[in-house]
C-alpha atoms as a PDB file:
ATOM      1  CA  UNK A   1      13.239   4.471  16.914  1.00  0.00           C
ATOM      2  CA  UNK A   2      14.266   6.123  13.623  1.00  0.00           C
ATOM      3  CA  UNK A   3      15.623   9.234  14.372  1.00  0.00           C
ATOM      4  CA  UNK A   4      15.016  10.552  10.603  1.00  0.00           C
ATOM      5  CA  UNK A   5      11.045  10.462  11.286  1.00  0.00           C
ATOM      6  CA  UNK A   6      11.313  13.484  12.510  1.00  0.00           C
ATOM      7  CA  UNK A   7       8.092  15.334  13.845  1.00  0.00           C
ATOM      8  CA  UNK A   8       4.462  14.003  12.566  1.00  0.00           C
ATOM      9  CA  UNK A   9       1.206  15.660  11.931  1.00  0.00           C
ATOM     10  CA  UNK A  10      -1.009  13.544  14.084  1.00  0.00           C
ATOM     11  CA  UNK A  11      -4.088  13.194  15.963  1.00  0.00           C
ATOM     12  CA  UNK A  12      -2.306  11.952  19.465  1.00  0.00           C
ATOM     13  CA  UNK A  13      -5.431  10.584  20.760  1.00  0.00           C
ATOM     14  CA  UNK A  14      -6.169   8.113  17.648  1.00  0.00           C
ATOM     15  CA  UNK A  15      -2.338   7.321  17.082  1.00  0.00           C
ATOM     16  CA  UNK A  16      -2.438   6.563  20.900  1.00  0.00           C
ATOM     17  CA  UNK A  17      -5.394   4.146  20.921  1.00  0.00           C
ATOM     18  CA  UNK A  18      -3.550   2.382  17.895  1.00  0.00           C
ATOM     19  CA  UNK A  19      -0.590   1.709  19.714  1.00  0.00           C
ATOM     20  CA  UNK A  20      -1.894   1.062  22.904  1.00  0.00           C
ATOM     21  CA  UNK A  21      -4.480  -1.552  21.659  1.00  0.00           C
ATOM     22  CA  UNK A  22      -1.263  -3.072  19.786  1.00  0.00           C
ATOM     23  CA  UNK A  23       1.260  -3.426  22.448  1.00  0.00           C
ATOM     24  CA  UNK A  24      -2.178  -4.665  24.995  1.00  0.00           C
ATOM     25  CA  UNK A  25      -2.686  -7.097  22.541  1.00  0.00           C
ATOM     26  CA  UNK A  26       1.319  -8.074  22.356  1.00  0.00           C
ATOM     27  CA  UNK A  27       1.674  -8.089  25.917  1.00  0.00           C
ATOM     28  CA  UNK A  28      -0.997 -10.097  26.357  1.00  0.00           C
ATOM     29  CA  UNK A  29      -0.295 -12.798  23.581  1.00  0.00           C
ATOM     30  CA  UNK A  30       3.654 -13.577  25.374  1.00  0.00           C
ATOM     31  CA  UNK A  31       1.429 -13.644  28.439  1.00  0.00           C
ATOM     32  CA  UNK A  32      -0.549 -16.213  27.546  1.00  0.00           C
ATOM     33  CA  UNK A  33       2.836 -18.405  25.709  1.00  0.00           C
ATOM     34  CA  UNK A  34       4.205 -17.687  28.995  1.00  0.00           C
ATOM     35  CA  UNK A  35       1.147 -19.472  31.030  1.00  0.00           C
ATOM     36  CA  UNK A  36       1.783 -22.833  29.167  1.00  0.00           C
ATOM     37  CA  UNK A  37       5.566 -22.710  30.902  1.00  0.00           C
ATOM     38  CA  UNK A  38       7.601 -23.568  27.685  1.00  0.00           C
ATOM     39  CA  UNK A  39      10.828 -23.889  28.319  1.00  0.00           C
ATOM     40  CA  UNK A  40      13.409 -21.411  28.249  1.00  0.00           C
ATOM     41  CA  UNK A  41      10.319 -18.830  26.483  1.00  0.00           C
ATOM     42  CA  UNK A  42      10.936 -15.184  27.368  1.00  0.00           C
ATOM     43  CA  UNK A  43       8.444 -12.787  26.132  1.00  0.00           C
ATOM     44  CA  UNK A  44       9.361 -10.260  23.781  1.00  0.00           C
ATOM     45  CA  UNK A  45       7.831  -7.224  22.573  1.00  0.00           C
ATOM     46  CA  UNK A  46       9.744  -4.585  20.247  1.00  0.00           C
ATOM     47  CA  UNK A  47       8.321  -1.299  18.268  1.00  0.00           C
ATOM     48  CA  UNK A  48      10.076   0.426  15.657  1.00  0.00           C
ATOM     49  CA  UNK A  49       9.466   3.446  13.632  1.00  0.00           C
ATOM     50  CA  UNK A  50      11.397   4.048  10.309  1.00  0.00           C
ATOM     51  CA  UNK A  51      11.107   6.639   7.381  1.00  0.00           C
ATOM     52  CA  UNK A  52      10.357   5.233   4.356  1.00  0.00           C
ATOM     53  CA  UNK A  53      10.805   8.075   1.897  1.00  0.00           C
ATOM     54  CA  UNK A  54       7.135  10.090   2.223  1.00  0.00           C
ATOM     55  CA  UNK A  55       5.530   7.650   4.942  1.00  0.00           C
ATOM     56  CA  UNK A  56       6.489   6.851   8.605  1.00  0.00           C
ATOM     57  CA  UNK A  57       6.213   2.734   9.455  1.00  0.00           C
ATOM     58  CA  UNK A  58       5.241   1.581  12.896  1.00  0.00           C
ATOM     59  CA  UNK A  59       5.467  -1.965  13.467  1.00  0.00           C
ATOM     60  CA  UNK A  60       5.007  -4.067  16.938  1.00  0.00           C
ATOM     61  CA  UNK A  61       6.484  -7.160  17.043  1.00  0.00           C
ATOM     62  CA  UNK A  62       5.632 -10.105  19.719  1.00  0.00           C
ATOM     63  CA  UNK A  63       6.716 -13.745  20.060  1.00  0.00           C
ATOM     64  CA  UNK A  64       3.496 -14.247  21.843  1.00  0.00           C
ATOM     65  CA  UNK A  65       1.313 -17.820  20.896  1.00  0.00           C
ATOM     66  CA  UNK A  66       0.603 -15.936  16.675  1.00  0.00           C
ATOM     67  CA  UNK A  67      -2.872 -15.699  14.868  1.00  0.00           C
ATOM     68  CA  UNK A  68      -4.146 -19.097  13.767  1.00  0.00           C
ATOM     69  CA  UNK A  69      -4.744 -19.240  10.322  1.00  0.00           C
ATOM     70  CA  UNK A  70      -8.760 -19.688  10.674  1.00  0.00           C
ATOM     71  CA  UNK A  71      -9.252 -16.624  11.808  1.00  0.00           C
ATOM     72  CA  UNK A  72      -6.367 -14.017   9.822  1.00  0.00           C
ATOM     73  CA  UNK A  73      -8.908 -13.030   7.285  1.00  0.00           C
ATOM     74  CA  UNK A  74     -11.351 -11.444  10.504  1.00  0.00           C
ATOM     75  CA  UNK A  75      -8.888  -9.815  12.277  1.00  0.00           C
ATOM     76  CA  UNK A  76      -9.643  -6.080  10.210  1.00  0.00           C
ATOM     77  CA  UNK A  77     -13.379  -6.470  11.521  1.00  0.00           C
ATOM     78  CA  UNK A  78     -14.194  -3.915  13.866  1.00  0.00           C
ATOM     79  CA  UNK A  79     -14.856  -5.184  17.198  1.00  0.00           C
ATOM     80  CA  UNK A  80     -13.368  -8.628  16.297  1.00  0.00           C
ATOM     81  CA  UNK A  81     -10.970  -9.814  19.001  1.00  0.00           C
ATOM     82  CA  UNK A  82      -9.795 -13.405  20.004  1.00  0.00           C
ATOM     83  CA  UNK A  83      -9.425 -12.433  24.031  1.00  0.00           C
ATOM     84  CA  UNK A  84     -12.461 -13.572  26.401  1.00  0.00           C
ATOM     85  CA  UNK A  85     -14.964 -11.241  27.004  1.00  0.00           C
ATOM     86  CA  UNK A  86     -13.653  -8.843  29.660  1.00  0.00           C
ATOM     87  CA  UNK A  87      -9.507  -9.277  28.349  1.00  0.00           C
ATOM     88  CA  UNK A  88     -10.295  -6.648  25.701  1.00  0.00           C
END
């Protein structure tokens, strides 16, 4: 974490769901690589902040199984999601 970000004006609840919906959705993409028992595969899952002049970048990175390319363009819909029904 970027210790020049400093304190933020947020909405902690909002901010909250973000991140938690990210890092459910990163945990549970290395789950699923780690299911098909590739060798030598060990899940990763890293989030960074960092101060970028007037704005604050958050970014969660996963080495989880990726977004196919038919469905990138969907995956700002609301309510879209690739998990069965009941993962989320």
């Amino acid at each position: 974490l970027d210790p020049q970000v400093g304190v933020l004006d947020i909405v902690p609840q909002d901010i909250g769901r973000v991140l938690l919906n990210l890092i459910n959705n990163a945990f549970y993409a290395t789950d699923e690589r780690k299911k098909k028992g590739e060798a030598n595969y060990e899940p990763i899952v890293t989030i960074e902040t960092k101060k970028l002049k007037d704005m604050v970048s958050i970014s969660v990175k996963d080495n989880g199984m990726g977004i196919p390319e038919v469905i990138k363009e969907k995956i700002f819909q609301p309510f879209f999601t690739t998990k069965p029904t009941g993962q989320g």
